[in-house]
PDB file of N, CA and C in Angstrom:
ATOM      1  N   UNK A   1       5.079   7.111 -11.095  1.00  0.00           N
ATOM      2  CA  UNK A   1       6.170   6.520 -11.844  1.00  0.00           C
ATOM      3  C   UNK A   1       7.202   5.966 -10.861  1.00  0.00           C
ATOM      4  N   UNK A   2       7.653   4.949 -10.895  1.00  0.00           N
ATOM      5  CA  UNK A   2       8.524   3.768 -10.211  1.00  0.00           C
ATOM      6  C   UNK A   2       9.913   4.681 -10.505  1.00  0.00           C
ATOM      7  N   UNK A   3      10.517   5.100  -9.057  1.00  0.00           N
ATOM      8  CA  UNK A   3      12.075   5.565  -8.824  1.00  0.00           C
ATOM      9  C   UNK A   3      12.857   4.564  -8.484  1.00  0.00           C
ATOM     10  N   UNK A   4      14.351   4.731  -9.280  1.00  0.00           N
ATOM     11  CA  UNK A   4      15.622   3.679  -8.758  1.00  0.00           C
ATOM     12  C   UNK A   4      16.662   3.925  -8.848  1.00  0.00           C
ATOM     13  N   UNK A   5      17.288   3.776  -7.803  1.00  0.00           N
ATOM     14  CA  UNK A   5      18.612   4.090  -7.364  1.00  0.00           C
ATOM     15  C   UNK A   5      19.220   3.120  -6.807  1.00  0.00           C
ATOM     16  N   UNK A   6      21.155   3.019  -7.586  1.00  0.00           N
ATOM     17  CA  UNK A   6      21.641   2.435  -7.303  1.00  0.00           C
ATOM     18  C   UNK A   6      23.098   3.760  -6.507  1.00  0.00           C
ATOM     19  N   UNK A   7      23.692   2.345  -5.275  1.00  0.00           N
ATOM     20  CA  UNK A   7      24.756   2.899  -4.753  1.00  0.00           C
ATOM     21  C   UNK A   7      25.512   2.236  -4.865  1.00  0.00           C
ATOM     22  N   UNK A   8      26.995   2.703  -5.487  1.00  0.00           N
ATOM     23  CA  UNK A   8      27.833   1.527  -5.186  1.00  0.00           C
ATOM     24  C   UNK A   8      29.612   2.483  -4.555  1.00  0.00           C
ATOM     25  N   UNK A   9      29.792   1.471  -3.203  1.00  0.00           N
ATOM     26  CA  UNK A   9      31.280   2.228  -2.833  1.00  0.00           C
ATOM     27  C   UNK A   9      32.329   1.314  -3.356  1.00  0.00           C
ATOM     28  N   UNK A  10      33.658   1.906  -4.049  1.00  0.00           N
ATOM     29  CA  UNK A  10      34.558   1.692  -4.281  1.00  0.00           C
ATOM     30  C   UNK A  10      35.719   2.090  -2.992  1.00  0.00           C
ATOM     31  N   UNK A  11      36.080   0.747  -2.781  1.00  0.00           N
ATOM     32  CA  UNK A  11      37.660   1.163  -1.390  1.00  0.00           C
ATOM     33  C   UNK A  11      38.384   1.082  -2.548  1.00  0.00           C
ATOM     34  N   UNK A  12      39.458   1.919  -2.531  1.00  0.00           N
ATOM     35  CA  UNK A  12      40.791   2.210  -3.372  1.00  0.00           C
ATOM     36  C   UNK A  12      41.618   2.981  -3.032  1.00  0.00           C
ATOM     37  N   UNK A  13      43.023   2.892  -3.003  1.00  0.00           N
ATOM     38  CA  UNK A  13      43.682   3.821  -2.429  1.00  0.00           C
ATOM     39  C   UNK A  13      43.718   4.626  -3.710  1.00  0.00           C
ATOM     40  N   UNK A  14      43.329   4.791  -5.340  1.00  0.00           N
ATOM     41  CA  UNK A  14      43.213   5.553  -6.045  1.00  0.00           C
ATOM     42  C   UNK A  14      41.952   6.312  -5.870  1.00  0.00           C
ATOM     43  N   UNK A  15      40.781   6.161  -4.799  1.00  0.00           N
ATOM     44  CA  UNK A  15      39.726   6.624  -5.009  1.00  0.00           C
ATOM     45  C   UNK A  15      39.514   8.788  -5.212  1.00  0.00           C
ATOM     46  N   UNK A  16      40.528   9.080  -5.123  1.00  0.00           N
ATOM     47  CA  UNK A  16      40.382  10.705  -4.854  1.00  0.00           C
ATOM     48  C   UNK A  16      41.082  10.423  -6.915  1.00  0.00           C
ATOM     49  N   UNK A  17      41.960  10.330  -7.295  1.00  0.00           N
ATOM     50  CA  UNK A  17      41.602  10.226  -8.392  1.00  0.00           C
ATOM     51  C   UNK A  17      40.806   9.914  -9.310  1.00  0.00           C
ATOM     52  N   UNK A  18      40.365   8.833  -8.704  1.00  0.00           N
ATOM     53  CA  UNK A  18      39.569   8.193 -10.053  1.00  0.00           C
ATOM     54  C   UNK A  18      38.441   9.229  -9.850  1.00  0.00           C
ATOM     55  N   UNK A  19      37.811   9.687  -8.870  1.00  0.00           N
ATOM     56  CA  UNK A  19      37.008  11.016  -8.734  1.00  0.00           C
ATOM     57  C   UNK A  19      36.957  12.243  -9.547  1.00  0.00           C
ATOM     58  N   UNK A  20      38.271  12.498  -9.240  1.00  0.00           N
ATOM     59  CA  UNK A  20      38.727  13.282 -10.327  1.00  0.00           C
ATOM     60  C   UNK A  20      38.406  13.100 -12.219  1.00  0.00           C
ATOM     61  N   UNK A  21      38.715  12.148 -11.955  1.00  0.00           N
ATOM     62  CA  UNK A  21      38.777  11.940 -13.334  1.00  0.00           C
ATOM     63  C   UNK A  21      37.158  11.762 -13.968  1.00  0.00           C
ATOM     64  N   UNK A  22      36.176  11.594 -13.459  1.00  0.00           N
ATOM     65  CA  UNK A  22      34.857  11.453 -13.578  1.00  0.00           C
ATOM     66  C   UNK A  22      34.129  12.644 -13.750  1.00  0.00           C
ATOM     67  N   UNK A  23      34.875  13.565 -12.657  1.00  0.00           N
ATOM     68  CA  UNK A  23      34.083  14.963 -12.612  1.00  0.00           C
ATOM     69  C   UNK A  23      33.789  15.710 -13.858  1.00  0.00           C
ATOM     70  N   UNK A  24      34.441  15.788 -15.185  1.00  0.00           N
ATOM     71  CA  UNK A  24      33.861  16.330 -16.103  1.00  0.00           C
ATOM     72  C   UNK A  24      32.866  15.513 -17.180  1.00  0.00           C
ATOM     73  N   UNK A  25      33.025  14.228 -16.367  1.00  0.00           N
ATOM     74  CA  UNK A  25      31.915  13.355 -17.315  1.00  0.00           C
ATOM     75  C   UNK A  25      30.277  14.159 -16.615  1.00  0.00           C
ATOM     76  N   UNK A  26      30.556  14.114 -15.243  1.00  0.00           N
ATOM     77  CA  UNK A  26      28.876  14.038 -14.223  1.00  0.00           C
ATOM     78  C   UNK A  26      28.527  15.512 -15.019  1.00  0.00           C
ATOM     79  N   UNK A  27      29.022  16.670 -15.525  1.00  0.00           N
ATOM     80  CA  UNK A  27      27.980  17.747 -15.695  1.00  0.00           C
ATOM     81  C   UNK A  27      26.758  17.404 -16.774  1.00  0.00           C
ATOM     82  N   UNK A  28      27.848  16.767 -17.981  1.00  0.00           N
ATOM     83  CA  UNK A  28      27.040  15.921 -19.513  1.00  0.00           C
ATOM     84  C   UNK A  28      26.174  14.647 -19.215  1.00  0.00           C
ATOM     85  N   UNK A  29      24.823  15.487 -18.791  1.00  0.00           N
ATOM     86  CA  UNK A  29      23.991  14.190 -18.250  1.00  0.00           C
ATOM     87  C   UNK A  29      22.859  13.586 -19.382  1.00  0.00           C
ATOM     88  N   UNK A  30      23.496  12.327 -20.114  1.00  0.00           N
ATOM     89  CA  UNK A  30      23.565  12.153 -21.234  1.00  0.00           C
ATOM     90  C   UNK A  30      21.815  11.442 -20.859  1.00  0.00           C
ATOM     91  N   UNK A  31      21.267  11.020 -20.320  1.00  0.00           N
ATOM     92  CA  UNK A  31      19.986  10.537 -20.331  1.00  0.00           C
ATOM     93  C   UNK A  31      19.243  11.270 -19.589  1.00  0.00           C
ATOM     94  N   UNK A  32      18.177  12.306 -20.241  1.00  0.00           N
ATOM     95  CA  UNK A  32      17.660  12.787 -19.057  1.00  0.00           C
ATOM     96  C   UNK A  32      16.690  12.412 -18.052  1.00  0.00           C
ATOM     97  N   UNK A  33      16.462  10.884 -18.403  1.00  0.00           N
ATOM     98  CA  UNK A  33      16.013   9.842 -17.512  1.00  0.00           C
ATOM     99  C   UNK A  33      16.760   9.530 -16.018  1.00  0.00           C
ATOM    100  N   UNK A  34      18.171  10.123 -16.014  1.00  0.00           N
ATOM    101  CA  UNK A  34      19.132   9.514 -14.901  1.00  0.00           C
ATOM    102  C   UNK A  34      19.566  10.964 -14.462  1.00  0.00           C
ATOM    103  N   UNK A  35      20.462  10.749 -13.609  1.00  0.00           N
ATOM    104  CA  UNK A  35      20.893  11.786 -12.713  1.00  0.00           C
ATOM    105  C   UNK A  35      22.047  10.800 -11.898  1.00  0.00           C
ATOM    106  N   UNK A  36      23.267  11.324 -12.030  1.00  0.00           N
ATOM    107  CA  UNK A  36      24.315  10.244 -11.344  1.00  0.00           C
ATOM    108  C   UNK A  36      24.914  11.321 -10.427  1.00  0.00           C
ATOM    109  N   UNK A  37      25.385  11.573  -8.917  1.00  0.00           N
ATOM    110  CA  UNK A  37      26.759  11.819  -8.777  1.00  0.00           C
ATOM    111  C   UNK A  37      27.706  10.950  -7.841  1.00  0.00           C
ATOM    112  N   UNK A  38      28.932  11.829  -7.804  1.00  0.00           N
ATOM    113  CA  UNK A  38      29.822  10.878  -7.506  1.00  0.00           C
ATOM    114  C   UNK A  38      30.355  11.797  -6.269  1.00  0.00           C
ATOM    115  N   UNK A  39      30.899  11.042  -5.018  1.00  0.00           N
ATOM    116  CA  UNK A  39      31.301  11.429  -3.836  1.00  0.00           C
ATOM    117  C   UNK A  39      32.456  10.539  -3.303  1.00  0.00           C
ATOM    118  N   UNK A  40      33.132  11.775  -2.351  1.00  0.00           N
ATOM    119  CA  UNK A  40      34.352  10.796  -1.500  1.00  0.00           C
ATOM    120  C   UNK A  40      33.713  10.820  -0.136  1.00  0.00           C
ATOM    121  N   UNK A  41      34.134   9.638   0.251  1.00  0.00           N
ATOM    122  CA  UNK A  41      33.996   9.083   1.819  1.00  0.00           C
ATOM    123  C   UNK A  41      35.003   8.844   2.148  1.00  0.00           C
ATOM    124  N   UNK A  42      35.719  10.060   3.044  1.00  0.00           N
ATOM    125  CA  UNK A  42      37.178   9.859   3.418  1.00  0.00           C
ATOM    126  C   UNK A  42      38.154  10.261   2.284  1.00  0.00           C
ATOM    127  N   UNK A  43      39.152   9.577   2.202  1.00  0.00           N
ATOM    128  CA  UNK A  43      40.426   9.584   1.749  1.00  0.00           C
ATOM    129  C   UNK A  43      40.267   8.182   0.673  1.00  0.00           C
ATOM    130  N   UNK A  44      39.427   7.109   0.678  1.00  0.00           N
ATOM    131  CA  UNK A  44      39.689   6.077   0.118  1.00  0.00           C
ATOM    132  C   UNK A  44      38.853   5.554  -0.062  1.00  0.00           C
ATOM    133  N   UNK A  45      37.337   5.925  -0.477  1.00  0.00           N
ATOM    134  CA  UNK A  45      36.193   5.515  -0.630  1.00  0.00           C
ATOM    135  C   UNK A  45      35.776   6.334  -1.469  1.00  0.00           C
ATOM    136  N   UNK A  46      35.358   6.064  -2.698  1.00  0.00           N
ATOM    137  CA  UNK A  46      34.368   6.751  -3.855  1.00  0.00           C
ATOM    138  C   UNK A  46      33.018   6.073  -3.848  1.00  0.00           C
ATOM    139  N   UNK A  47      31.765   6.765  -3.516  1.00  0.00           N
ATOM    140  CA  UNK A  47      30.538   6.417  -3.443  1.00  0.00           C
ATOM    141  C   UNK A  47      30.199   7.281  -5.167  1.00  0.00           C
ATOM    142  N   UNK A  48      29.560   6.226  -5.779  1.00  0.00           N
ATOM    143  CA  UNK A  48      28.680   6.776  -7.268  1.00  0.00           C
ATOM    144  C   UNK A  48      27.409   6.335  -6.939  1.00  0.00           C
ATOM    145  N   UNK A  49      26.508   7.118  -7.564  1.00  0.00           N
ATOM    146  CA  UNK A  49      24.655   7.163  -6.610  1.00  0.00           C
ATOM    147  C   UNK A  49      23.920   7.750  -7.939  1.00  0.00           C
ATOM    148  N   UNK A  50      23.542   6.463  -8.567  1.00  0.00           N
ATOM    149  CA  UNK A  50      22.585   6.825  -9.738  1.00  0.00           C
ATOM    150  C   UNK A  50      21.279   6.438  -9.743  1.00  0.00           C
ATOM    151  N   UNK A  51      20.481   7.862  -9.737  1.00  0.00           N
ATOM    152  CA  UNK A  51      18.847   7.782  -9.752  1.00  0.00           C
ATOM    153  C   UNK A  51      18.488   7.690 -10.917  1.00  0.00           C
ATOM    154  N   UNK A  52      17.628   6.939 -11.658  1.00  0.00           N
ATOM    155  CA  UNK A  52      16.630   6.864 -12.751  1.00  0.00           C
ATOM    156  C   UNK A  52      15.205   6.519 -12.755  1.00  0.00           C
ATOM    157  N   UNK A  53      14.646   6.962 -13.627  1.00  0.00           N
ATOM    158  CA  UNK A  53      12.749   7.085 -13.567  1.00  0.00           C
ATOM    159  C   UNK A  53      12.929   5.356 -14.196  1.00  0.00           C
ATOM    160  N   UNK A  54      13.392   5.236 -14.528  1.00  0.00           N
ATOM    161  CA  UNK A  54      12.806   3.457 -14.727  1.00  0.00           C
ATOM    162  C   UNK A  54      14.224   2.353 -15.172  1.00  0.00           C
ATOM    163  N   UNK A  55      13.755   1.584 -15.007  1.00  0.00           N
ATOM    164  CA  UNK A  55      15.524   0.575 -15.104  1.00  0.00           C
ATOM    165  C   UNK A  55      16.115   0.541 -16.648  1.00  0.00           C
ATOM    166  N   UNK A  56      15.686   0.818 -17.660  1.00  0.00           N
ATOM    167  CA  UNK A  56      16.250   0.988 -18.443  1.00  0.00           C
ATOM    168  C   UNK A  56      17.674   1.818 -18.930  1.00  0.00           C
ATOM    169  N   UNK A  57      16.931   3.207 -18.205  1.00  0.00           N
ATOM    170  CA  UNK A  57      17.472   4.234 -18.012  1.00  0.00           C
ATOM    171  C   UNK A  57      18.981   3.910 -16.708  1.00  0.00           C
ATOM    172  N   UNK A  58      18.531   3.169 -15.723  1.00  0.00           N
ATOM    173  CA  UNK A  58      19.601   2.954 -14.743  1.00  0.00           C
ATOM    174  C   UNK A  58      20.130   1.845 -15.241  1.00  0.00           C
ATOM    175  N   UNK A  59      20.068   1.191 -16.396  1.00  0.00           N
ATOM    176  CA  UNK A  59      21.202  -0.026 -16.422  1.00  0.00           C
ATOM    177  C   UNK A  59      22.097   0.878 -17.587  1.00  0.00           C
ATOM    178  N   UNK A  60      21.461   1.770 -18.827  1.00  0.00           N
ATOM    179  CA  UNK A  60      22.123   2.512 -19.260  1.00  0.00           C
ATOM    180  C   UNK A  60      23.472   3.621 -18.329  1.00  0.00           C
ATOM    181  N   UNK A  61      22.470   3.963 -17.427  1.00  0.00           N
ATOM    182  CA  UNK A  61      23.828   5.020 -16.705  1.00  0.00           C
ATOM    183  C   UNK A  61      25.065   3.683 -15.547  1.00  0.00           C
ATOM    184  N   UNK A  62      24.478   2.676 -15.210  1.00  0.00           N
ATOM    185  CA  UNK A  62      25.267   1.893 -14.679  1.00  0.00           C
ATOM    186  C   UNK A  62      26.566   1.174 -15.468  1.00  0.00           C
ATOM    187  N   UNK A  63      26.185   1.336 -16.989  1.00  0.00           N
ATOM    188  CA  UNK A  63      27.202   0.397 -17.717  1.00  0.00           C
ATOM    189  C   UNK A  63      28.417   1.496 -18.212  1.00  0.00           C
ATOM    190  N   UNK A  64      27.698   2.966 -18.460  1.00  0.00           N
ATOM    191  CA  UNK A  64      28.472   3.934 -18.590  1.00  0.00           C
ATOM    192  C   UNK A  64      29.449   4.688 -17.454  1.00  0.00           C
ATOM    193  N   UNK A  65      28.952   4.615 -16.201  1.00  0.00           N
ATOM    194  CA  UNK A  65      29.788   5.238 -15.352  1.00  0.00           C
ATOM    195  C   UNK A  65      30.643   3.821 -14.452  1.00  0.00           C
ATOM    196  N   UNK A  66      29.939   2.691 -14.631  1.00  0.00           N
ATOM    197  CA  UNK A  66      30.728   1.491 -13.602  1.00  0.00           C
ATOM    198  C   UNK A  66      32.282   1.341 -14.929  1.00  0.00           C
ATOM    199  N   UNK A  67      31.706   1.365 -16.230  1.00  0.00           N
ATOM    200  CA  UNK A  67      32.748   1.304 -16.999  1.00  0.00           C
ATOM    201  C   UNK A  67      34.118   2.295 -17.306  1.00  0.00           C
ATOM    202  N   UNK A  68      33.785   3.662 -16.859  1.00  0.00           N
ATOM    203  CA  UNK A  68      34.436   4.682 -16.462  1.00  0.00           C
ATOM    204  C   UNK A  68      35.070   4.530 -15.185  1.00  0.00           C
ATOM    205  N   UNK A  69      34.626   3.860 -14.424  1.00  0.00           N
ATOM    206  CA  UNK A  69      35.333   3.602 -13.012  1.00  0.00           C
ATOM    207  C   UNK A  69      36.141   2.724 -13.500  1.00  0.00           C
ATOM    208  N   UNK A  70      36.137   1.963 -14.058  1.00  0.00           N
ATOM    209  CA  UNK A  70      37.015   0.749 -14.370  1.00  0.00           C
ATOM    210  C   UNK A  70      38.015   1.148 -15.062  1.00  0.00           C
ATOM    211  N   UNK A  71      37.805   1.768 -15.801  1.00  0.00           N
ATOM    212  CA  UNK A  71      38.761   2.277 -17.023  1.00  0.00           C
ATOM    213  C   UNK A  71      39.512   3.280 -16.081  1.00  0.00           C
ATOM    214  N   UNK A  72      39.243   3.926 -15.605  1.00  0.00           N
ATOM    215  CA  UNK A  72      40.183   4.790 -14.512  1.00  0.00           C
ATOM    216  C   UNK A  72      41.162   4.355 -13.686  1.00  0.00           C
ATOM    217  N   UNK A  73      40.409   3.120 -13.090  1.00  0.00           N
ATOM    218  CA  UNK A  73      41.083   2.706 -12.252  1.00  0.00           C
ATOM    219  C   UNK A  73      42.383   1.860 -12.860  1.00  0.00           C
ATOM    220  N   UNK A  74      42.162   1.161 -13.841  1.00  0.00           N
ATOM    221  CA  UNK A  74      43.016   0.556 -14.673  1.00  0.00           C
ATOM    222  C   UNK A  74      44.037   1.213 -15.404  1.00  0.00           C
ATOM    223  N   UNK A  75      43.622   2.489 -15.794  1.00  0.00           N
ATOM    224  CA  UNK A  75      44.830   3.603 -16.388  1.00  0.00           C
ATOM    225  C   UNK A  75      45.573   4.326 -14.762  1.00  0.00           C
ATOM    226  N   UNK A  76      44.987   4.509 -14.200  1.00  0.00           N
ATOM    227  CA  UNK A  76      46.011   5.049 -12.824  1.00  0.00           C
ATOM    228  C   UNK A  76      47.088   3.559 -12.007  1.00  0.00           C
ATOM    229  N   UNK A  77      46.147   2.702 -12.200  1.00  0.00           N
ATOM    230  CA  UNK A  77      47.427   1.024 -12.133  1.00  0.00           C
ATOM    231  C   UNK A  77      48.558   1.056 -13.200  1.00  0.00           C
ATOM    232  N   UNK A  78      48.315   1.565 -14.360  1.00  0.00           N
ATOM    233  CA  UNK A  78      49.157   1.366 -15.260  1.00  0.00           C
ATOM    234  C   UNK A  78      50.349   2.444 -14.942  1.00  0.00           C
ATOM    235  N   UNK A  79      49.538   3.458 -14.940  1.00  0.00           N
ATOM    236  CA  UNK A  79      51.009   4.703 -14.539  1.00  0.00           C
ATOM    237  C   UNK A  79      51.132   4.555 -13.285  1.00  0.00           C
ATOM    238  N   UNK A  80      50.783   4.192 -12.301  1.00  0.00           N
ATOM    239  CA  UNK A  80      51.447   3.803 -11.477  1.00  0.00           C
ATOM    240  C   UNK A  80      53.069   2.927 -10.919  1.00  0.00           C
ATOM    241  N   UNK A  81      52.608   2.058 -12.200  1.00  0.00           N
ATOM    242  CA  UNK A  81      53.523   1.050 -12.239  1.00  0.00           C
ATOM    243  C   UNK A  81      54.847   1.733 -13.143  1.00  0.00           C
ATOM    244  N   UNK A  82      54.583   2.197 -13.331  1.00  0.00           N
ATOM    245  CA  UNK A  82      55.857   3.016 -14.743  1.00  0.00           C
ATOM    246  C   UNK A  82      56.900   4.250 -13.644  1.00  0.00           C
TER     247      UNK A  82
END
């Protein structure tokens, strides 16, 4: 069976939050086709590293956790600014 994994690093000076904020999504591993986690590199680098048994399964966990990054990152800009 065909394995795939995607990596993707985020530079952000929010990256130790937005980490945070993910960590109680990664235990609820909603496809058991995928397997995601999420890591810091440094102080300002969030690496997310999602394995799946076939691409279906990895475009599913890619739209759910790249969209969670986004949404994080966009709510910590907002209170930021306040």
């Amino acid at each position: 069976m065909a394995h795939h994994t995607a990596v993707f690093r985020f530079t952000s000076t929010h990256a130790k939050k937005i980490y945070d904020a993910l960590q109680p999504e990664l235990p609820d591993q909603v496809n058991p086709r995928s397997t995601t986690r999420c890591e810091l590199e440094g102080t300002d680098t969030l690496v997310l590293v999602i394995d799946a048994q076939d691409t279906a399964s990895l475009r599913a966990a890619l739209n759910m956790y790249l969209r969670l990054v986004n949404v994080a990152d966009e709510t910590i800009s907002l209170v930021d600014k306040t």
